[in-house]
PDB file of N, CA and C in Angstrom:
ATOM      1  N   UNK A   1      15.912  12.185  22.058  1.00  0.00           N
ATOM      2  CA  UNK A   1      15.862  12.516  20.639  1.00  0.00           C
ATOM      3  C   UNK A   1      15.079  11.429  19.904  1.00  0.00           C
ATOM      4  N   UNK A   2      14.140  11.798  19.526  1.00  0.00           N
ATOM      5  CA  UNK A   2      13.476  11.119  18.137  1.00  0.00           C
ATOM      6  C   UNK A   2      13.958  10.319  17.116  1.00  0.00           C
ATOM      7  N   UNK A   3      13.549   9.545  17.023  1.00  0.00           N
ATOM      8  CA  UNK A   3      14.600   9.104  15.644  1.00  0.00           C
ATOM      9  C   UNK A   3      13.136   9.063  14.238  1.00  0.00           C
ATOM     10  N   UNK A   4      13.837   9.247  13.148  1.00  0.00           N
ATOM     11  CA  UNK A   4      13.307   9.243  12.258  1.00  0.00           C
ATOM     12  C   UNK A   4      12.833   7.708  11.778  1.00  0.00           C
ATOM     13  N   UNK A   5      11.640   7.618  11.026  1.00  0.00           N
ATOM     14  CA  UNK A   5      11.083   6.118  10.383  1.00  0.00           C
ATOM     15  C   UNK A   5      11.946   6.245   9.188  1.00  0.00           C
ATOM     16  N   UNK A   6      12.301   5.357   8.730  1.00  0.00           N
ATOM     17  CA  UNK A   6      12.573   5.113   7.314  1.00  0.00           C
ATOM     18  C   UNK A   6      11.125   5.065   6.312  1.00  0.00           C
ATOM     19  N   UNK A   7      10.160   4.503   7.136  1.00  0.00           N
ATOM     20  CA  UNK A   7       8.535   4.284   6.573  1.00  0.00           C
ATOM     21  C   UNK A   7       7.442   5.231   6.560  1.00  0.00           C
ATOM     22  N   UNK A   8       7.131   5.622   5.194  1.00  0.00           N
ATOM     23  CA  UNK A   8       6.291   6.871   5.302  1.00  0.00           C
ATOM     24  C   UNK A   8       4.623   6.242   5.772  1.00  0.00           C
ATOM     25  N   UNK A   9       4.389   6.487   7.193  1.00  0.00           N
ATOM     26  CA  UNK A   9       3.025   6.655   7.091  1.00  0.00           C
ATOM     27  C   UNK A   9       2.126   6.310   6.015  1.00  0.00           C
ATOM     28  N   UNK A  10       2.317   7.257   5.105  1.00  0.00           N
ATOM     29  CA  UNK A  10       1.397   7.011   3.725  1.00  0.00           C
ATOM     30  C   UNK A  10       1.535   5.853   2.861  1.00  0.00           C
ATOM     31  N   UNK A  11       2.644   6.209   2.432  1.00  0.00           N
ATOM     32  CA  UNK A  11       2.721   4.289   1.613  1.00  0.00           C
ATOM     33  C   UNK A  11       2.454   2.843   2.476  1.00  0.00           C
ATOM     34  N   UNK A  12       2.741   2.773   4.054  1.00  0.00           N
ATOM     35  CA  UNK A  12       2.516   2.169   4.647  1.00  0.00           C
ATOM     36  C   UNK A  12       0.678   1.948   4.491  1.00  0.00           C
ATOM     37  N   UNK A  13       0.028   2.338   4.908  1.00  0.00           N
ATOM     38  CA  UNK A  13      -1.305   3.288   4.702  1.00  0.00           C
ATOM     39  C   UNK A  13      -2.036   2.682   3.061  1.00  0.00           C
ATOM     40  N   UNK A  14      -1.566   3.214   2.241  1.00  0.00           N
ATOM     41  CA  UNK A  14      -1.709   3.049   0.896  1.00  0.00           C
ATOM     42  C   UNK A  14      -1.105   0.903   0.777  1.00  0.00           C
ATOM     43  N   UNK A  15      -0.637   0.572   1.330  1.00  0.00           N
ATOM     44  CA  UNK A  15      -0.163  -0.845   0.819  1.00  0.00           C
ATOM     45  C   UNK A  15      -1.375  -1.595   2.373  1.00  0.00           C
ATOM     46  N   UNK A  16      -1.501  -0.873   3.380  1.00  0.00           N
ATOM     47  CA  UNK A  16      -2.700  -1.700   3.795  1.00  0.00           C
ATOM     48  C   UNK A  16      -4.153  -1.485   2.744  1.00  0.00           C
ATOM     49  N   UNK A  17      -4.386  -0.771   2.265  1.00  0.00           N
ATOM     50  CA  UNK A  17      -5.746  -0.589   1.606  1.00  0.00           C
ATOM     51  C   UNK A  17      -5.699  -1.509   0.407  1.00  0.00           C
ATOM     52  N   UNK A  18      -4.848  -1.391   0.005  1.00  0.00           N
ATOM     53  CA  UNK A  18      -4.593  -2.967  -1.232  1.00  0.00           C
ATOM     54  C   UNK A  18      -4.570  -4.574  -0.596  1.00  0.00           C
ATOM     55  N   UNK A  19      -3.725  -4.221   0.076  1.00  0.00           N
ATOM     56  CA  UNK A  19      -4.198  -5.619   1.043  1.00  0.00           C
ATOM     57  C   UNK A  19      -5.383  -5.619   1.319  1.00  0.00           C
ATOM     58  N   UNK A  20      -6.278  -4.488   1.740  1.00  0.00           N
ATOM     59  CA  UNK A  20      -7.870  -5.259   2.753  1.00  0.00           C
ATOM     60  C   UNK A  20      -8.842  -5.132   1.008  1.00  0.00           C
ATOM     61  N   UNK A  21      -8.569  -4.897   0.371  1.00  0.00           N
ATOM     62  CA  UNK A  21      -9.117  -4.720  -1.091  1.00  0.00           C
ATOM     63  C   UNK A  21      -8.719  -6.161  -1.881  1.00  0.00           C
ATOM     64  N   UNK A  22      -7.464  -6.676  -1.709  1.00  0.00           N
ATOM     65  CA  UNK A  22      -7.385  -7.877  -2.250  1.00  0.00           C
ATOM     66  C   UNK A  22      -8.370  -8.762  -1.391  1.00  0.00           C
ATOM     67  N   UNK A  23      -8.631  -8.585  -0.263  1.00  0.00           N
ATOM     68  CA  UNK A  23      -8.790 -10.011   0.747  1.00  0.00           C
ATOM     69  C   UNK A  23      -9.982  -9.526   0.642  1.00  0.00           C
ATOM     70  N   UNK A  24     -10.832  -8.662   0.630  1.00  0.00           N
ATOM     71  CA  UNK A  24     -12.221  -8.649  -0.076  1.00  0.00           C
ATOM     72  C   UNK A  24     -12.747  -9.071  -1.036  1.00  0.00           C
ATOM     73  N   UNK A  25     -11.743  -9.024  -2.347  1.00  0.00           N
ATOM     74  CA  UNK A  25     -12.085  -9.317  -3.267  1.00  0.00           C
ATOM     75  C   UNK A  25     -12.389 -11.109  -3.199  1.00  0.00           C
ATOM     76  N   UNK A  26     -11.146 -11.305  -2.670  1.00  0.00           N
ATOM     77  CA  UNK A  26     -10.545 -13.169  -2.866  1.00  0.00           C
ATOM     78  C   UNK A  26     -11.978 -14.024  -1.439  1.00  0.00           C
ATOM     79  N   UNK A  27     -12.417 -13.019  -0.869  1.00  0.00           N
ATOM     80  CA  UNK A  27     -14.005 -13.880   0.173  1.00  0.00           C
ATOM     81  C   UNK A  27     -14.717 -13.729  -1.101  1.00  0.00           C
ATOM     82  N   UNK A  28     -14.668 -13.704  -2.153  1.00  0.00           N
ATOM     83  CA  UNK A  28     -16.056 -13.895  -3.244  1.00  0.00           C
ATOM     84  C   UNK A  28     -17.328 -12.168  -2.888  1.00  0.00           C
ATOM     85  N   UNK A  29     -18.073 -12.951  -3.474  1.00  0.00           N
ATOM     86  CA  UNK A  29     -19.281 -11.887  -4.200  1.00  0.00           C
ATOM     87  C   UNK A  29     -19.747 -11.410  -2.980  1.00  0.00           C
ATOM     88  N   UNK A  30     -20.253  -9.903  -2.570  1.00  0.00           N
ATOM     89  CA  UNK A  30     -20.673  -9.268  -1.481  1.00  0.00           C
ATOM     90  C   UNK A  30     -22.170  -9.521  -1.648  1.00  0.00           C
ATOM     91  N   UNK A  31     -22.990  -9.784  -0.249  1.00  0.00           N
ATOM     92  CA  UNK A  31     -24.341 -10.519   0.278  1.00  0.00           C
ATOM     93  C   UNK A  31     -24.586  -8.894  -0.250  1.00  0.00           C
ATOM     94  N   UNK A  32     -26.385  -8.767  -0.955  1.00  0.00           N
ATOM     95  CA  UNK A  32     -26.764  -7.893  -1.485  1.00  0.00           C
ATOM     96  C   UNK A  32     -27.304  -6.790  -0.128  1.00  0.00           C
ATOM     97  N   UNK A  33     -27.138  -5.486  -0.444  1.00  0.00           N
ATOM     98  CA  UNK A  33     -27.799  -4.657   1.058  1.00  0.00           C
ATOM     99  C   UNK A  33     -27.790  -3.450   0.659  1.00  0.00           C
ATOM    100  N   UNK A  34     -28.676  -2.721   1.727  1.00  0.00           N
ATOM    101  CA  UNK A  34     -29.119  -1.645   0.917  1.00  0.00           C
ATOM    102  C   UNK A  34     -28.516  -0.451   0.413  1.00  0.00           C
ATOM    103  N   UNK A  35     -27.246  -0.597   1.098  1.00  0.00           N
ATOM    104  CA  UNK A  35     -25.875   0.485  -0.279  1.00  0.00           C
ATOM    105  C   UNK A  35     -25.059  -0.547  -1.159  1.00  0.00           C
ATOM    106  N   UNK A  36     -25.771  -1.112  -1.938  1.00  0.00           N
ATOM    107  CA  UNK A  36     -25.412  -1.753  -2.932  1.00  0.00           C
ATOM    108  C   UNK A  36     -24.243  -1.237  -3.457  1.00  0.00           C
ATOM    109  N   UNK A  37     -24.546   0.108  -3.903  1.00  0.00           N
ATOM    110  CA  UNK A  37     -23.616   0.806  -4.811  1.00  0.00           C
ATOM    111  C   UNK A  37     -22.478   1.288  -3.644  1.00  0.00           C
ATOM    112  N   UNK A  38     -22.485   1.315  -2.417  1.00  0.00           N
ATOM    113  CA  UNK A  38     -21.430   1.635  -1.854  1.00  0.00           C
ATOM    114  C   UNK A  38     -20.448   0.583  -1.127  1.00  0.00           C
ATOM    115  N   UNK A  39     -21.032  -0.930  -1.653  1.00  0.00           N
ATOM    116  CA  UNK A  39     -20.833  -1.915  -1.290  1.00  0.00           C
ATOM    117  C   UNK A  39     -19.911  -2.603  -2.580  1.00  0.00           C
ATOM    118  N   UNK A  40     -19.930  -2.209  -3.448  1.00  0.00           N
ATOM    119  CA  UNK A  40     -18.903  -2.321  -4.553  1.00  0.00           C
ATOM    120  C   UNK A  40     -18.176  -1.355  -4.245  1.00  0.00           C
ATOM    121  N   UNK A  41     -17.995  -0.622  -3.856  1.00  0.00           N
ATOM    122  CA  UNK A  41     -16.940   0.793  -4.225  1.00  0.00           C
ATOM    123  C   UNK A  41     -16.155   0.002  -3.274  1.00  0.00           C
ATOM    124  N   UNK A  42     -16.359  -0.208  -1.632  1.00  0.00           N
ATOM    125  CA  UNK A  42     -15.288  -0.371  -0.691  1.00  0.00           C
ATOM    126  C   UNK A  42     -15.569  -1.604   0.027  1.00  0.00           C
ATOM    127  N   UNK A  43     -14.264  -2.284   0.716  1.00  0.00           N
ATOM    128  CA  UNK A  43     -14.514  -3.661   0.852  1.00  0.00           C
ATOM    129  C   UNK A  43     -15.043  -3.975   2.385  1.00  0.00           C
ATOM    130  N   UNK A  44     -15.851  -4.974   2.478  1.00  0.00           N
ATOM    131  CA  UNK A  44     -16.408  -4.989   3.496  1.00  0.00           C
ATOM    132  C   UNK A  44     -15.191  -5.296   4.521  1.00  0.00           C
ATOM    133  N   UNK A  45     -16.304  -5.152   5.832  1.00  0.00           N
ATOM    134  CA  UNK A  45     -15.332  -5.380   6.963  1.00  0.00           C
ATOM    135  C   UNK A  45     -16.354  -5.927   8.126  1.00  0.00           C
ATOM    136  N   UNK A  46     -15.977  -6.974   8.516  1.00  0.00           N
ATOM    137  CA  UNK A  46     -16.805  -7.563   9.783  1.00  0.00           C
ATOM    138  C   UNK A  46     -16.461  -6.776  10.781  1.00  0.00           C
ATOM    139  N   UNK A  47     -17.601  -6.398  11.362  1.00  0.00           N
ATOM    140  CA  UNK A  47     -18.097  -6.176  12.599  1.00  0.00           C
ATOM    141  C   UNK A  47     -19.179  -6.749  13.660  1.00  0.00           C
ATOM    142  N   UNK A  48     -18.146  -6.901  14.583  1.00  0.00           N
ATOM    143  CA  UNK A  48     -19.277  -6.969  15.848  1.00  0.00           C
ATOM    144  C   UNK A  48     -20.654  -6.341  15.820  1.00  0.00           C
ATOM    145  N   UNK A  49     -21.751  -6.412  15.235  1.00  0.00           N
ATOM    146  CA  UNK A  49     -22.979  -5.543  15.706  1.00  0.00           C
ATOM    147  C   UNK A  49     -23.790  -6.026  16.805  1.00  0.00           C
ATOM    148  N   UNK A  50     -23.397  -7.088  17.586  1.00  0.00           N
ATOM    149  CA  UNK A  50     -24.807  -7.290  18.277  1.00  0.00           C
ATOM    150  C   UNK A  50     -24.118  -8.082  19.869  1.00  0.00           C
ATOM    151  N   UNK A  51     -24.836  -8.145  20.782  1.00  0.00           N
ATOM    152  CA  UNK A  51     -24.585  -8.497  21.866  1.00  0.00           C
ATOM    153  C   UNK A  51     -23.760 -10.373  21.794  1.00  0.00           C
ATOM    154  N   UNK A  52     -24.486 -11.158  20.940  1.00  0.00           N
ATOM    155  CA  UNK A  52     -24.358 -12.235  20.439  1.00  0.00           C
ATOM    156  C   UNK A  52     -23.064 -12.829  19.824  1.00  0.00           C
ATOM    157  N   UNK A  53     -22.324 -11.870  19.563  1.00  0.00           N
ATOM    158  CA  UNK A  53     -20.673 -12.137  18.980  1.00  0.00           C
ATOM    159  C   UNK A  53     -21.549 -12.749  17.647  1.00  0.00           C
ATOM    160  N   UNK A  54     -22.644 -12.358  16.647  1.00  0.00           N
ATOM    161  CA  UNK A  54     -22.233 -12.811  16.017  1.00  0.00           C
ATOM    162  C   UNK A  54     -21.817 -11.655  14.534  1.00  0.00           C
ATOM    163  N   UNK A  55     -21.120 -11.615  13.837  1.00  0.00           N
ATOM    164  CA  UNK A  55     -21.032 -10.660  12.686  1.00  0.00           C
ATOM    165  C   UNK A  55     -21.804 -10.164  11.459  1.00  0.00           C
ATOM    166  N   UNK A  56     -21.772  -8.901  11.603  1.00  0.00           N
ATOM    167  CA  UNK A  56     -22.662  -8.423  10.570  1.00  0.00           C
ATOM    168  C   UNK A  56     -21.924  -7.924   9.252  1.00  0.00           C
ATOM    169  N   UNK A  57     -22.070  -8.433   8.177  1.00  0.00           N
ATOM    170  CA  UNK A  57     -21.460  -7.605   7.411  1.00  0.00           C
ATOM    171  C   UNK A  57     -21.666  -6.327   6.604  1.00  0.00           C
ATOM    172  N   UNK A  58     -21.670  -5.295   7.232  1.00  0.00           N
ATOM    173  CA  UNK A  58     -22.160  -4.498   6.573  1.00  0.00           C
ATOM    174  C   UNK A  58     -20.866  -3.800   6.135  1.00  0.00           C
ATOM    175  N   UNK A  59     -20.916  -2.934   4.943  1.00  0.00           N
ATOM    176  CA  UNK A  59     -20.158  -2.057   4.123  1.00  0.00           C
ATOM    177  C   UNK A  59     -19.694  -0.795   4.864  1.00  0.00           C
ATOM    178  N   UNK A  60     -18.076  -1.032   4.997  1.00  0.00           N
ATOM    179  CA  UNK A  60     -17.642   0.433   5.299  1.00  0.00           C
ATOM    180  C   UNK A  60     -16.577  -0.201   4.905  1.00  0.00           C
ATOM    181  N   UNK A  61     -15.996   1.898   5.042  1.00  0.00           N
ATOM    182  CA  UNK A  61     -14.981   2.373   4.816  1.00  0.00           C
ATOM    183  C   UNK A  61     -13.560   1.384   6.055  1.00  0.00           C
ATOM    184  N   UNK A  62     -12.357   0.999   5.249  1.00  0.00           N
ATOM    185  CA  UNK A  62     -11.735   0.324   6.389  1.00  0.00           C
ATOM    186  C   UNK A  62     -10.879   1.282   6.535  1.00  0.00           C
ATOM    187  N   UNK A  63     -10.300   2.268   7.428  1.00  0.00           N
ATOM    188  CA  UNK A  63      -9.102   3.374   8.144  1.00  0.00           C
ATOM    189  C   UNK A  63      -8.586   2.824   9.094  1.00  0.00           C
ATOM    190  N   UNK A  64      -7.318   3.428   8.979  1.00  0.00           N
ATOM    191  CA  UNK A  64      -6.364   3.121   9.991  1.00  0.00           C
ATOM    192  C   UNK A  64      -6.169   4.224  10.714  1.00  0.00           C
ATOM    193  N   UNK A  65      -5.806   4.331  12.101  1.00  0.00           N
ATOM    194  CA  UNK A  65      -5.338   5.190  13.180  1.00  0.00           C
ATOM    195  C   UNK A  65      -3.786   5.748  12.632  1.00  0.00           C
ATOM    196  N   UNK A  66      -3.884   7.239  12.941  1.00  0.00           N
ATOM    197  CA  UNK A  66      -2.663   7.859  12.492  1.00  0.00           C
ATOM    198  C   UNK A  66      -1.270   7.548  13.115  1.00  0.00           C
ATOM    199  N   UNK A  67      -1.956   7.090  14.996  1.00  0.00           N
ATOM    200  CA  UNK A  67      -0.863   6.751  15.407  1.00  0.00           C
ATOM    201  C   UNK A  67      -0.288   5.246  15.566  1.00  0.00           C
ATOM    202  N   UNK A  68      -1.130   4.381  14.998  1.00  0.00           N
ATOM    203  CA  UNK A  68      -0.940   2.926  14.486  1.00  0.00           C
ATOM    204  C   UNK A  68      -0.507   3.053  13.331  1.00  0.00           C
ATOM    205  N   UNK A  69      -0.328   3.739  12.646  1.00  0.00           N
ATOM    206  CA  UNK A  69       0.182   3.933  11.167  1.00  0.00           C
ATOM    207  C   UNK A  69       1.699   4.069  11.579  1.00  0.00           C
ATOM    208  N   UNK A  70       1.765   5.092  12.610  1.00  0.00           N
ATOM    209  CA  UNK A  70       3.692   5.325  12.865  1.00  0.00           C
ATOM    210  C   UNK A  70       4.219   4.458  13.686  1.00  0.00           C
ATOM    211  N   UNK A  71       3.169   3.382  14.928  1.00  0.00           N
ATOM    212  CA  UNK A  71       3.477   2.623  15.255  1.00  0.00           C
ATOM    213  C   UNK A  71       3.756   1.363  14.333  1.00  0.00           C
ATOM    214  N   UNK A  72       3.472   1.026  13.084  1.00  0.00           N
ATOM    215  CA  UNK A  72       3.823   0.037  12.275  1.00  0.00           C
ATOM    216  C   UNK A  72       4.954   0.101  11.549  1.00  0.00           C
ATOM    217  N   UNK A  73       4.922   1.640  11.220  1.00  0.00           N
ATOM    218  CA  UNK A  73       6.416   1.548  10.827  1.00  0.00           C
ATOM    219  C   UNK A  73       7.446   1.681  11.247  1.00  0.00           C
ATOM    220  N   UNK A  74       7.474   2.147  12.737  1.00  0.00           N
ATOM    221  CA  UNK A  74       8.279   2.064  14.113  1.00  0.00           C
ATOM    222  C   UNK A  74       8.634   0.176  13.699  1.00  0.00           C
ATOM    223  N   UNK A  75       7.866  -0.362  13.971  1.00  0.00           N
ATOM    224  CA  UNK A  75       7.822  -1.627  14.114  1.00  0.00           C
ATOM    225  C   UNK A  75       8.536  -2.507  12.711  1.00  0.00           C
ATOM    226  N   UNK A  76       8.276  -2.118  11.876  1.00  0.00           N
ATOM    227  CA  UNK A  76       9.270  -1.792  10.586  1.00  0.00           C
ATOM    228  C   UNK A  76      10.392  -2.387  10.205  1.00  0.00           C
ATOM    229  N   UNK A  77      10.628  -0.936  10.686  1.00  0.00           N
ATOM    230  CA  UNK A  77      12.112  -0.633  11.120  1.00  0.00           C
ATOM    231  C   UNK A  77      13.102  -1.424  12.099  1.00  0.00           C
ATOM    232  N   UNK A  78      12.306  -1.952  13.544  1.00  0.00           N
ATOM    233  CA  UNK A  78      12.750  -2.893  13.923  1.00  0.00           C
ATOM    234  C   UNK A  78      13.468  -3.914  14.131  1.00  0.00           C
ATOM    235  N   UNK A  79      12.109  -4.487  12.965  1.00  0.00           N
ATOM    236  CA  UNK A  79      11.814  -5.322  12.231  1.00  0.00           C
ATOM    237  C   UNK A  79      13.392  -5.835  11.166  1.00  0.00           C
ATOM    238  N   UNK A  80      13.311  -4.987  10.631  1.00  0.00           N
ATOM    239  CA  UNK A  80      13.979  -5.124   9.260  1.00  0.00           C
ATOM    240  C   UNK A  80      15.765  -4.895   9.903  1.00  0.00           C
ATOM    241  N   UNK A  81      16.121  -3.851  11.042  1.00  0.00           N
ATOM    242  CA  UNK A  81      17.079  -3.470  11.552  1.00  0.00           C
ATOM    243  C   UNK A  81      17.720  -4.991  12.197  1.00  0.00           C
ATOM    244  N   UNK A  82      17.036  -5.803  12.805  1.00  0.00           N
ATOM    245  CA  UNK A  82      17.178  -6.549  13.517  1.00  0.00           C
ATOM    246  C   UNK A  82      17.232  -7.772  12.624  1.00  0.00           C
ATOM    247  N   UNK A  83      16.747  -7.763  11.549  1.00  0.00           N
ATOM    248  CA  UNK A  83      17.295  -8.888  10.774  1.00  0.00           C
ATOM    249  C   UNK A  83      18.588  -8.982  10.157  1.00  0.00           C
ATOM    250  N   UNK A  84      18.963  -7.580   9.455  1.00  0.00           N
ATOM    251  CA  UNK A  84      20.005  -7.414   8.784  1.00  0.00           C
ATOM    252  C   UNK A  84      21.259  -7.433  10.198  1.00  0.00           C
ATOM    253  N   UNK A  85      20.560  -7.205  11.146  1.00  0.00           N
ATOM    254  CA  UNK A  85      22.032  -7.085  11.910  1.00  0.00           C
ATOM    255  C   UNK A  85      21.941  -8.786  12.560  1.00  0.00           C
ATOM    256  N   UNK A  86      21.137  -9.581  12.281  1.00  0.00           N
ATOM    257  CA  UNK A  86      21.061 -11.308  12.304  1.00  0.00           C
ATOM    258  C   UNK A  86      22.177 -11.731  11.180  1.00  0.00           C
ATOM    259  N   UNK A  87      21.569 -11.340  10.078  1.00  0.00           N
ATOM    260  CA  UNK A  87      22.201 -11.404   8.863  1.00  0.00           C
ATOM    261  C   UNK A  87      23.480 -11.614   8.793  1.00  0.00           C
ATOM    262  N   UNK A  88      23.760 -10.482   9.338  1.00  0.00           N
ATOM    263  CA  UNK A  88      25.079 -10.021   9.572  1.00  0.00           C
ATOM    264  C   UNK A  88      26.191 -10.708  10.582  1.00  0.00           C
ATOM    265  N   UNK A  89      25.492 -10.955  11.127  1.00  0.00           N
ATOM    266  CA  UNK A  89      26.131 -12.007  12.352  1.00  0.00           C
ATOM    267  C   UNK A  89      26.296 -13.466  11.358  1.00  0.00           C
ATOM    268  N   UNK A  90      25.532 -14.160  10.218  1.00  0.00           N
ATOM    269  CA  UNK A  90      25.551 -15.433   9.987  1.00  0.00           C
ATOM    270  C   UNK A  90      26.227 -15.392   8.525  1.00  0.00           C
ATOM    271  N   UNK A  91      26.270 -13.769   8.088  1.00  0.00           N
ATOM    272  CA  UNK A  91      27.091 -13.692   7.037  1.00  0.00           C
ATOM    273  C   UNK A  91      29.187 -13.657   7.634  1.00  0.00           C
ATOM    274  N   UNK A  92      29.351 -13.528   8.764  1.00  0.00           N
ATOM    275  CA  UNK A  92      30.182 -13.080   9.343  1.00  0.00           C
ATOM    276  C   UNK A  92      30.958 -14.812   9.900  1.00  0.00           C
ATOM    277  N   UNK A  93      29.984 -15.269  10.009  1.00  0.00           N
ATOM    278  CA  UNK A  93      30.051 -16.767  10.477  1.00  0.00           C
ATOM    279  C   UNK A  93      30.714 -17.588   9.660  1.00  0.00           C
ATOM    280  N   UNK A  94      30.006 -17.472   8.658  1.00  0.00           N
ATOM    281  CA  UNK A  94      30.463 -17.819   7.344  1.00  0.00           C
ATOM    282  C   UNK A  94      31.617 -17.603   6.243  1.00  0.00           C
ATOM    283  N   UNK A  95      32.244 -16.477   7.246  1.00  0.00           N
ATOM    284  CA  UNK A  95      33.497 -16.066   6.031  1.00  0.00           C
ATOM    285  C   UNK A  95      32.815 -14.934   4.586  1.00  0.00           C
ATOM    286  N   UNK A  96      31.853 -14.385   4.856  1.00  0.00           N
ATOM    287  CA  UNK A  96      31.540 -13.645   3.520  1.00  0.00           C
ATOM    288  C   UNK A  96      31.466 -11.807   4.572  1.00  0.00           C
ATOM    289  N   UNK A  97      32.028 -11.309   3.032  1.00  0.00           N
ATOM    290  CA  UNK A  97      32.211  -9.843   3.747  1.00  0.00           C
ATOM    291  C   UNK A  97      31.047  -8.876   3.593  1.00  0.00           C
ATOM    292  N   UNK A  98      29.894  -9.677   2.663  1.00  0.00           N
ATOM    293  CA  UNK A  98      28.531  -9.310   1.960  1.00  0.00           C
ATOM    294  C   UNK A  98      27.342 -10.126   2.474  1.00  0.00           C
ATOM    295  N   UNK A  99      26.076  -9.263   2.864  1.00  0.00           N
ATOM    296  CA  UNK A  99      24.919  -9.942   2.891  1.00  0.00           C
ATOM    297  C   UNK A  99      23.997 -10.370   1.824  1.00  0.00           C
ATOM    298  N   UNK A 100      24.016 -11.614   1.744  1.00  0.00           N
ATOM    299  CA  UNK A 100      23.166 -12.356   0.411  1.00  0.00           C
ATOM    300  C   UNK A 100      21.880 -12.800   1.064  1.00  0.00           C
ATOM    301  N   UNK A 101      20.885 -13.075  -0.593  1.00  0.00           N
ATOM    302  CA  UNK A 101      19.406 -13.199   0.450  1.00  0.00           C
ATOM    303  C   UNK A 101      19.475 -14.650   0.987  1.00  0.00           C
ATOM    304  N   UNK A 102      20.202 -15.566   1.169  1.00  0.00           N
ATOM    305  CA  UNK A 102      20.687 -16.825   1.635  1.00  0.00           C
ATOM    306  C   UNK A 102      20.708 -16.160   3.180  1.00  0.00           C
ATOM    307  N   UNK A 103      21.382 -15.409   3.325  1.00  0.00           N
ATOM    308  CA  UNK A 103      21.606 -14.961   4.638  1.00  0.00           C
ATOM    309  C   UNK A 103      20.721 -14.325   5.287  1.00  0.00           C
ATOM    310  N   UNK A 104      20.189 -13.557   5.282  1.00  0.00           N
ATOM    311  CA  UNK A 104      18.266 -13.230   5.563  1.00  0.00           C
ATOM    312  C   UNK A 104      16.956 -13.767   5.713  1.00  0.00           C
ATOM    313  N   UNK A 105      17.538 -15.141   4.785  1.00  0.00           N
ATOM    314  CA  UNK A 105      15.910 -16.044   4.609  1.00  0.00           C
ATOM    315  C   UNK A 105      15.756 -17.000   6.481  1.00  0.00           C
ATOM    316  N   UNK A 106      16.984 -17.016   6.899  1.00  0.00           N
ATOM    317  CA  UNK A 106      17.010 -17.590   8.557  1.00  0.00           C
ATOM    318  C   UNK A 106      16.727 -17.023   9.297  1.00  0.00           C
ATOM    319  N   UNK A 107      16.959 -15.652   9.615  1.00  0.00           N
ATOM    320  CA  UNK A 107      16.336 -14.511  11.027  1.00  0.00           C
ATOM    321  C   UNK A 107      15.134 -14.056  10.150  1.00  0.00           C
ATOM    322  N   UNK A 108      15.345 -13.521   9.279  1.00  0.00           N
ATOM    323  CA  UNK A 108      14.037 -13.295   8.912  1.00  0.00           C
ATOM    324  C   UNK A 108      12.638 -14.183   9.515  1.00  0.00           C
ATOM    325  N   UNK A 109      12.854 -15.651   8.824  1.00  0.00           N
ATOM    326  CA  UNK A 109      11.778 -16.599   9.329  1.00  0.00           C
ATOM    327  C   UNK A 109      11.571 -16.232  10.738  1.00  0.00           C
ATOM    328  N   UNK A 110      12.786 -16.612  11.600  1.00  0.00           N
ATOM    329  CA  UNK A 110      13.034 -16.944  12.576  1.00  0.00           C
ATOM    330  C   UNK A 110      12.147 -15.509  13.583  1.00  0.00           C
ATOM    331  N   UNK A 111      12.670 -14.646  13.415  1.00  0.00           N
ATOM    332  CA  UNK A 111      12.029 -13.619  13.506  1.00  0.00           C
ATOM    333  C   UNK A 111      10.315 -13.507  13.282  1.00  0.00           C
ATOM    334  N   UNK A 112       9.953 -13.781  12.582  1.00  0.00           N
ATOM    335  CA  UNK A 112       8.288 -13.963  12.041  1.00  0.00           C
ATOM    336  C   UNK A 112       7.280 -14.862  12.974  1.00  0.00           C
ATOM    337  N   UNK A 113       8.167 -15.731  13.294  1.00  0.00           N
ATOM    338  CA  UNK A 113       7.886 -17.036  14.004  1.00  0.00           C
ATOM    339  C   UNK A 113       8.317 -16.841  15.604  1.00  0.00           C
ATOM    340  N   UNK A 114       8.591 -15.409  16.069  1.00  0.00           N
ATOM    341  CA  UNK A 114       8.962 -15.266  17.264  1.00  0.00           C
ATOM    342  C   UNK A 114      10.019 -16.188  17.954  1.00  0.00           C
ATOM    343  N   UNK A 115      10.699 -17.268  17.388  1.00  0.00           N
ATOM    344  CA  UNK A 115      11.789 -17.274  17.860  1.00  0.00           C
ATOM    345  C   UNK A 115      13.182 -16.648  17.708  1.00  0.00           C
ATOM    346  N   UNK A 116      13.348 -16.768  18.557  1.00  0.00           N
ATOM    347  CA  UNK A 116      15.422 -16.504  18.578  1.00  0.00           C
ATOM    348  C   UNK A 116      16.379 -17.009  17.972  1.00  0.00           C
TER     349      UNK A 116
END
């Protein structure tokens, strides 16, 4: 049986495109080329073009894979499942019958940072 995401695809989706739109913006002014005008609309993205490893920047569209989209929020979920039930263990430790963000800010990290 399947289990359901808590994470819609789409907003997932929609909050990467703001992210690669901020981090375009914050590398400064785009090198001038010949879709100028399509080079403001969307944020660049390095690519590999040449045998040389070295990068070209040319203007495109940045998309994500439909099934990397459900794999992220698979991952999520995890994610977030596995903290609160950390949480929960150090809220429990502690004598409290409630999770506070005191209690999250430790697996959380800890978690991020691939340790245990």
């Amino acid at each position: 049986m399947e289990s359901k995401s808590h994470f819609e695809p789409d907003v997932v989706y929609e909050t990467f495109k703001q992210v690669w739109a901020r981090s375009s913006e914050e590398r400064g002014p785009k090198e001038e080329t010949d879709d100028a005008a399509m080079a403001e609309a969307e944020p660049v993205v390095e690519i590999i073009a040449n045998a040389t490893g070295e990068p070209s920047k040319k203007p495109r569209s940045t998309t994500a894979n439909a099934n990397a989209l459900k794999l992220t929020c698979e991952i999520l979920k995890l994610f977030l499942t596995e903290t609160v039930q950390r949480a929960a263990m150090v809220a429990e430790a502690e004598g409290s019958t409630q999770i506070g963000g005191s209690h999250l800010e430790s697996p959380a990290s800890r978690l991020l940072k691939g340790a245990k």
